[in-house]
Protein backbone atom coordinates (compact mmCIF):
# COMPACT_ATOMS: atom_id res chain seq x y z
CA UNK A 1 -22.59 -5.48 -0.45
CA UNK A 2 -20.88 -4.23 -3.29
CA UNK A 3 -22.46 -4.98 -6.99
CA UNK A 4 -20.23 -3.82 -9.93
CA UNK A 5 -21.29 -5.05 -13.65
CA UNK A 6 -18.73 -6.14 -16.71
CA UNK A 7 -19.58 -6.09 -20.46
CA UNK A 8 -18.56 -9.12 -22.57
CA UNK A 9 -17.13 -7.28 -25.64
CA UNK A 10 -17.16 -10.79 -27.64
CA UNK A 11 -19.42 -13.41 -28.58
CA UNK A 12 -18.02 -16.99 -26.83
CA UNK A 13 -16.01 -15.59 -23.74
CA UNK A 14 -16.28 -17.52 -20.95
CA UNK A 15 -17.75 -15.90 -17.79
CA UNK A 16 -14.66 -16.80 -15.88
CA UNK A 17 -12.27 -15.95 -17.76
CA UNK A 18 -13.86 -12.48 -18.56
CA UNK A 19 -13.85 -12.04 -14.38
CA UNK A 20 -10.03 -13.00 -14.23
CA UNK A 21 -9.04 -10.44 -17.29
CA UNK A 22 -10.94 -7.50 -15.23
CA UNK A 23 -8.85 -8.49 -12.27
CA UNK A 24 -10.98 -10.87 -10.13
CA UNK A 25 -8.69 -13.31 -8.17
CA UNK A 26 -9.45 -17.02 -8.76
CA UNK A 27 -10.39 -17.33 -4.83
CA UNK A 28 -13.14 -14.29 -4.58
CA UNK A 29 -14.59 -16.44 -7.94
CA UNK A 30 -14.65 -19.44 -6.06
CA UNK A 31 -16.56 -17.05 -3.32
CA UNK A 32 -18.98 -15.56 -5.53
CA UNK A 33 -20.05 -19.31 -7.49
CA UNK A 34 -21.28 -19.74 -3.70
CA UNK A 35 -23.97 -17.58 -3.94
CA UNK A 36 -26.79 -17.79 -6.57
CA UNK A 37 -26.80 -14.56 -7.11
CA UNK A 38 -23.28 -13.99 -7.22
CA UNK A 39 -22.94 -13.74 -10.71
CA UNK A 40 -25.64 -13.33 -12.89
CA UNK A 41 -26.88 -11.95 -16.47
CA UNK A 42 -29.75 -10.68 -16.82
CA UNK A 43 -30.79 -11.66 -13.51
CA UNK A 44 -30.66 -15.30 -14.35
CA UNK A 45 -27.15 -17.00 -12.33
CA UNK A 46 -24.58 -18.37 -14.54
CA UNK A 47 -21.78 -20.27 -14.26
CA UNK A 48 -18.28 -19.58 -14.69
CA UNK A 49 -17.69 -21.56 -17.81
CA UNK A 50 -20.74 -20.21 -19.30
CA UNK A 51 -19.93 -18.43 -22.87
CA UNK A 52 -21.33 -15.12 -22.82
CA UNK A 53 -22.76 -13.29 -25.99
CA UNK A 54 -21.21 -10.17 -27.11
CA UNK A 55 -22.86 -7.28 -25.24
CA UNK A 56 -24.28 -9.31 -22.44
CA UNK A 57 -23.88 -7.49 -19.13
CA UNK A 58 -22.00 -9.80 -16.36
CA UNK A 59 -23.55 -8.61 -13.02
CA UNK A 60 -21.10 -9.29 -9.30
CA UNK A 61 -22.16 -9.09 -6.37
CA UNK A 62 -19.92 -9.06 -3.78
CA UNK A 63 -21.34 -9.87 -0.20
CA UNK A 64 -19.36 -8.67 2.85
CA UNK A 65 -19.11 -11.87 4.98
CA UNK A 66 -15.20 -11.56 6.58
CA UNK A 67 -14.92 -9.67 10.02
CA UNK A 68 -11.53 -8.88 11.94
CA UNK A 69 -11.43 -8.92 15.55
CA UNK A 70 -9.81 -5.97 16.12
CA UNK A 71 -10.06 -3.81 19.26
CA UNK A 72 -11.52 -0.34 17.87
CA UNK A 73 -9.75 2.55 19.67
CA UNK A 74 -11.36 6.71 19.12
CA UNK A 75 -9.36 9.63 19.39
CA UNK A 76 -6.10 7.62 17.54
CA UNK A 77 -4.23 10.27 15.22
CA UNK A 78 -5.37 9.13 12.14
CA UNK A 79 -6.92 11.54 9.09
CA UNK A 80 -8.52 10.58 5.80
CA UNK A 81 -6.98 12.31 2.64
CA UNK A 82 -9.50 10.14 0.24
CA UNK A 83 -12.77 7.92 0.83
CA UNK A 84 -15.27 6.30 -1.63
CA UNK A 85 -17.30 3.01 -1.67
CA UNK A 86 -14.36 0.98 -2.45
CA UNK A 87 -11.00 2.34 -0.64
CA UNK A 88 -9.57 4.71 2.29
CA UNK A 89 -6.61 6.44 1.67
CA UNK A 90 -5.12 7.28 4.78
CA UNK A 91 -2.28 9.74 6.45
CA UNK A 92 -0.51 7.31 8.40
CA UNK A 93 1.90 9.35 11.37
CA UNK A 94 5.10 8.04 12.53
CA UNK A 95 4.98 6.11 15.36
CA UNK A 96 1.83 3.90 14.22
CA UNK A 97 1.88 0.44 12.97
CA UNK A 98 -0.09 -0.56 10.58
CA UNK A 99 -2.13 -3.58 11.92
CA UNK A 100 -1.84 -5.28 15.52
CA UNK A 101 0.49 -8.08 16.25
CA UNK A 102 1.08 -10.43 19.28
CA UNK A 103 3.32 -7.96 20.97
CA UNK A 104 1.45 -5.11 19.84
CA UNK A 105 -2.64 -5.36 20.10
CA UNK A 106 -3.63 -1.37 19.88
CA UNK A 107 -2.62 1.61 18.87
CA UNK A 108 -2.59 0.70 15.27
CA UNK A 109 -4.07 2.39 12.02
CA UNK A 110 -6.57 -1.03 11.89
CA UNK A 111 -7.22 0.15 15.40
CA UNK A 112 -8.47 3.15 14.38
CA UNK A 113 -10.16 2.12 11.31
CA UNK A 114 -12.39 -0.26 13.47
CA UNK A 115 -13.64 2.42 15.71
CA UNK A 116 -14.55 4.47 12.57
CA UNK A 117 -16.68 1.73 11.66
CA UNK A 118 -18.05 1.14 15.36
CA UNK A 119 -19.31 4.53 15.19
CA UNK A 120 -21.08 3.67 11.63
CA UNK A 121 -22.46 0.56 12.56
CA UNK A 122 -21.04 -1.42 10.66
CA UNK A 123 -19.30 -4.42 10.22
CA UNK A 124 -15.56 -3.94 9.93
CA UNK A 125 -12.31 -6.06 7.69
CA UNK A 126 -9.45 -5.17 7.90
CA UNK A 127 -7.61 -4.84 4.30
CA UNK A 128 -4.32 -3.47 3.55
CA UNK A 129 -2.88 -2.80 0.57
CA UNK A 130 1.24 -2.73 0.90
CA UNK A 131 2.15 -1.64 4.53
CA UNK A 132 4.49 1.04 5.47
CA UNK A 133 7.12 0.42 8.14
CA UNK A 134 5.78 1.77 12.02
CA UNK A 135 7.52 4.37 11.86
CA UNK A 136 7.77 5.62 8.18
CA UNK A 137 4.88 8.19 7.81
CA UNK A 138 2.72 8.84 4.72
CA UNK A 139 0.03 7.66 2.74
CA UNK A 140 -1.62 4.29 2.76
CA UNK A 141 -4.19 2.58 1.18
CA UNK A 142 -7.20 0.18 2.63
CA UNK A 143 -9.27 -1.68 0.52
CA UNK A 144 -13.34 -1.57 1.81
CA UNK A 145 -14.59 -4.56 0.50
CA UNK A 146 -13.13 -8.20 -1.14
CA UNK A 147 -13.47 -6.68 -4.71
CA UNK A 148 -11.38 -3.72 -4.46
CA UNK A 149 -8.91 -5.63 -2.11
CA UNK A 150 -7.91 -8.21 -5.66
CA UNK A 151 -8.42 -5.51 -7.94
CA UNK A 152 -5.84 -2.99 -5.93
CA UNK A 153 -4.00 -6.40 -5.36
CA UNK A 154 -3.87 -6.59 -8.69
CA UNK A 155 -3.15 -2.79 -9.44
CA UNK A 156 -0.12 -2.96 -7.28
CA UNK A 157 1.42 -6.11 -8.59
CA UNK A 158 1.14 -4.49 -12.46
CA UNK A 159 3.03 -1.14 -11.21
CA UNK A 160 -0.09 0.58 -11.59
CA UNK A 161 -0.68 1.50 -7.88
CA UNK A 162 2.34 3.06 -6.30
CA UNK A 163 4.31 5.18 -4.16
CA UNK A 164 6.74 7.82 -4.54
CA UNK A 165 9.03 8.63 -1.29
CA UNK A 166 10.78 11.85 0.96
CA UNK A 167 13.68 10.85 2.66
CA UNK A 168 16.12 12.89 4.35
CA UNK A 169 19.81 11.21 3.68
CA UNK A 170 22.93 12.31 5.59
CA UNK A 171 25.88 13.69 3.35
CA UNK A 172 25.19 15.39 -0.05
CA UNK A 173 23.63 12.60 -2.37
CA UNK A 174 24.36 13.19 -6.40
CA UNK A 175 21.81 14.57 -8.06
CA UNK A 176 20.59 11.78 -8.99
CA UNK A 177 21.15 7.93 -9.30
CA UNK A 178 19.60 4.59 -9.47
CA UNK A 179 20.64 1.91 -7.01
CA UNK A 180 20.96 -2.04 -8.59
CA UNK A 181 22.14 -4.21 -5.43
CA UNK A 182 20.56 -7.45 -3.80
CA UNK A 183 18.89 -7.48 -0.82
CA UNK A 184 18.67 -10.13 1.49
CA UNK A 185 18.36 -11.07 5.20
CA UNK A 186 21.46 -10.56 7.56
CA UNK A 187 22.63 -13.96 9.31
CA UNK A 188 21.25 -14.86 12.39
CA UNK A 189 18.43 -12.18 12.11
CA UNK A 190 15.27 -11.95 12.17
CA UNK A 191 14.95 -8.18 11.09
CA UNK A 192 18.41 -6.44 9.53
CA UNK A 193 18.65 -6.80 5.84
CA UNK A 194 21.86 -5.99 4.16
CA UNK A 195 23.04 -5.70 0.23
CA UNK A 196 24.62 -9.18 -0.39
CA UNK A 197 25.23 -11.08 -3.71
CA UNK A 198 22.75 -13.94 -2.75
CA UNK A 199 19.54 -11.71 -2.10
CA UNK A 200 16.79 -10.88 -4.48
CA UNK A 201 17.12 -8.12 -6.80
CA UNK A 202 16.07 -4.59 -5.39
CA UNK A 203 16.32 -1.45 -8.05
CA UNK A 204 15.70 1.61 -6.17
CA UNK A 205 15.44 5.37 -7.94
CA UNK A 206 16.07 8.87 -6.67
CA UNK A 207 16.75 12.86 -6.83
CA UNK A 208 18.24 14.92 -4.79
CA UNK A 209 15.56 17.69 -3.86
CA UNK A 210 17.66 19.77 -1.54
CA UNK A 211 20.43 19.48 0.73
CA UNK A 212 21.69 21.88 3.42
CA UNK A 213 23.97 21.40 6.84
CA UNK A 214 24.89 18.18 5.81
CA UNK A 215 21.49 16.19 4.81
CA UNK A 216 19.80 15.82 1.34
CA UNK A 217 16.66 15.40 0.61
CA UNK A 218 15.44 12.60 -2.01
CA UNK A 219 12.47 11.60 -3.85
CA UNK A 220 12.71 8.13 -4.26
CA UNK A 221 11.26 5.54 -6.44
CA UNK A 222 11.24 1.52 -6.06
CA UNK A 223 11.18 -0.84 -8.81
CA UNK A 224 10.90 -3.43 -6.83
CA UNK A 225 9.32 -3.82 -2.72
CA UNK A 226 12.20 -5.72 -0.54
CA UNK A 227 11.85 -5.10 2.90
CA UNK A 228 13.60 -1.96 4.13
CA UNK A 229 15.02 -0.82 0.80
CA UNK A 230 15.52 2.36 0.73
CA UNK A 231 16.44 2.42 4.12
CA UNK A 232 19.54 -0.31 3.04
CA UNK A 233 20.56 0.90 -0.32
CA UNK A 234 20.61 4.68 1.41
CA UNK A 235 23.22 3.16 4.07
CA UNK A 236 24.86 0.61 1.17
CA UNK A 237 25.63 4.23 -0.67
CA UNK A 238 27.17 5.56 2.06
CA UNK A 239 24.23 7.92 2.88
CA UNK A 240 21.97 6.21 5.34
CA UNK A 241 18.53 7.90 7.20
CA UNK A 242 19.22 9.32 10.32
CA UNK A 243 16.93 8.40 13.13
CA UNK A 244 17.57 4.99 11.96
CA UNK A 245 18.53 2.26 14.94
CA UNK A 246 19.24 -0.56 12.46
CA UNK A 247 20.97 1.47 9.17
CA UNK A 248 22.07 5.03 10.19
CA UNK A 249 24.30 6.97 12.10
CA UNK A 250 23.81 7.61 15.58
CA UNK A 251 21.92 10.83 15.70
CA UNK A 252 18.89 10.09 17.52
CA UNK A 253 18.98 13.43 19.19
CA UNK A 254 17.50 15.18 15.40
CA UNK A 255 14.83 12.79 14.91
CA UNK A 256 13.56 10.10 16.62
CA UNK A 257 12.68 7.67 13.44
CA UNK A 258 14.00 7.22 10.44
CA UNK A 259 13.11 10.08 8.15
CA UNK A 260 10.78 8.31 5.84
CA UNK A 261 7.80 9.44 4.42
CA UNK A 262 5.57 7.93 1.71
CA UNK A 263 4.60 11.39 0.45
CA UNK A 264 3.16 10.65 -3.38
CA UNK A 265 0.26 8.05 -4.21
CA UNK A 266 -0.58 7.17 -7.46
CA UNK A 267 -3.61 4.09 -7.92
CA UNK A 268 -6.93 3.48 -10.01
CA UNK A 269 -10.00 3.32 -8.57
CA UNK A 270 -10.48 -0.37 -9.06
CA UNK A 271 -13.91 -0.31 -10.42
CA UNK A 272 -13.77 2.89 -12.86
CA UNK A 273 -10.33 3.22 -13.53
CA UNK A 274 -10.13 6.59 -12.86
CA UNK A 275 -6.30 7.68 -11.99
CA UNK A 276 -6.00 8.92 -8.27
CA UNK A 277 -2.92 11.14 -7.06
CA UNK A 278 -2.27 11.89 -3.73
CA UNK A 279 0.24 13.84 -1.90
CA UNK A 280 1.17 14.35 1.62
CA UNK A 281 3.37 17.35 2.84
CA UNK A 282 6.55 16.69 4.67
CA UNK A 283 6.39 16.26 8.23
CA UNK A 284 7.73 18.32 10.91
CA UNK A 285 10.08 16.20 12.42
CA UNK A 286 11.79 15.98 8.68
CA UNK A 287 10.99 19.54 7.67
CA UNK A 288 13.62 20.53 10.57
CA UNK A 289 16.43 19.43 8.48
CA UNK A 290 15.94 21.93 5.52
CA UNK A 291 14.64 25.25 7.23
CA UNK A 292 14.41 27.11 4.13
CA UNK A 293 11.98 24.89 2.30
């Protein structure tokens, strides 16, 4: 259970609509009028289109109710850079996907998450916020409860929870640049994506960090989350990941993934506020490239 209280700053605001401006979704609402003592003031319920009085304390309590079937699995390589009652943020390593699929049932961070909870007794959803790409490495975040998971949903979609990328390019990228080009699907795919004037806008920003025998290094920045972006707009600039089997050169023998690592996390805690930054150092496998670092 998670109970969190809001302050009505304003005589005459409705309940609801005080809920929605701090970031509730309308369908955990429709949740919480379920339960009488889902939201209440001053321990009496109320409803959502109840007007509130200036200074009256709006009370939520959130009861945990969803449960993932999920195989838990110990021993997977997964560490914790950041815990508290309402998120995980975890170091994801290449090679892991982020939640099970048909094809796929184990070996996953949810995996792993499930037999953390096994161990704690307790009951266990499975909440992602964003996803990273099996075998892009880096930091990701997991919401612990249905609040946090609409109020990081929320985060995310205002730009206020994001990510900050390492990737090593071949060639020697400018110092810096911004990439403007459409992304969308390739025919008769069900994976590739390609620049093409019909696909949705995709901005993507970067600086070149270092660059030695042949391979920079960029921190990159996305305005906007198509699916493989930088990964694309690296090969649609004529400097494409190596490792990569759909975009990239074939150079397997350096790396065996694309080298792609969600190194920089910046998020609020969805109930305080508080700004959270998070870094993760470079792996290995893409330190090789720039011995000197």
């Amino acid at each position: 259970m998670r109970i969190v209280e809001y302050r009505a700053e304003h005589d005459g605001v409705l309940v609801g609509r005080l809920l929605r401006r701090e970031g509730i979704s309308h369908r955990l609402l429709v949740e919480l009028k379920k339960d009488p003592e889902g939201i209440t003031v001053a321990g009496q319920p109320v409803r959502s289109i109840d007007r509130l009085h200036a200074g009256d304390v709006v009370q939520v309590q959130v009861r945990e109710t969803d449960r993932s079937d999920i195989v838990p699995q110990p021993g997977l390589p997964l560490s914790l850079a950041y815990e508290d009652e309402d998120l995980f943020v975890v170091r994801k390593p290449a090679g892991m996907a982020v939640h099970p699929s048909p094809q796929n049932r184990e070996n996953t961070v949810a995996n792993a998450l499930a037999a953390r909870y096994q161990q704690r007794g307790e009951p266990f959803a499975f909440r992602a916020i964003g996803r990273l790409d099996k075998n892009t490495s880096g930091l990701l975040v997991l919401a612990k409860n249905a609040l946090s998971a609409c109020l990081l949903t929320a985060a995310a979609q205002q730009k206020r929870m994001f990510h900050e990328y390492l990737a090593v390019c071949t060639g020697e990228l400018p110092p810096e640049g911004t990439i403007d080009a459409p992304i969308g699907r390739v025919d008769g795919s069900v994976i590739a994506r390609q620049v093409r004037p019909d696909g949705e806008r995709a901005v993507t920003h970067y600086t070149r960090l270092a660059y030695a025998n042949g391979y920079s290094l960029a921190r990159i920045r996305l305005e906007t989350g198509r699916t493989h972006q930088i990964r694309v707009h690296m090969q649609y600039i004529g400097h494409p990941l190596p490792g990569d089997f759909l975009y990239g050169p074939n150079d397997m023998g350096r790396i065996d993934r694309h080298a792609l690592h969600a190194a920089f996390l910046t998020l609020p805690q969805p109930v305080t506020g508080e700004r959270l930054c998070f870094s993760d150092p470079l792996p290995e496998d893409m330190r090789r490239f720039f011995p000197e670092l």
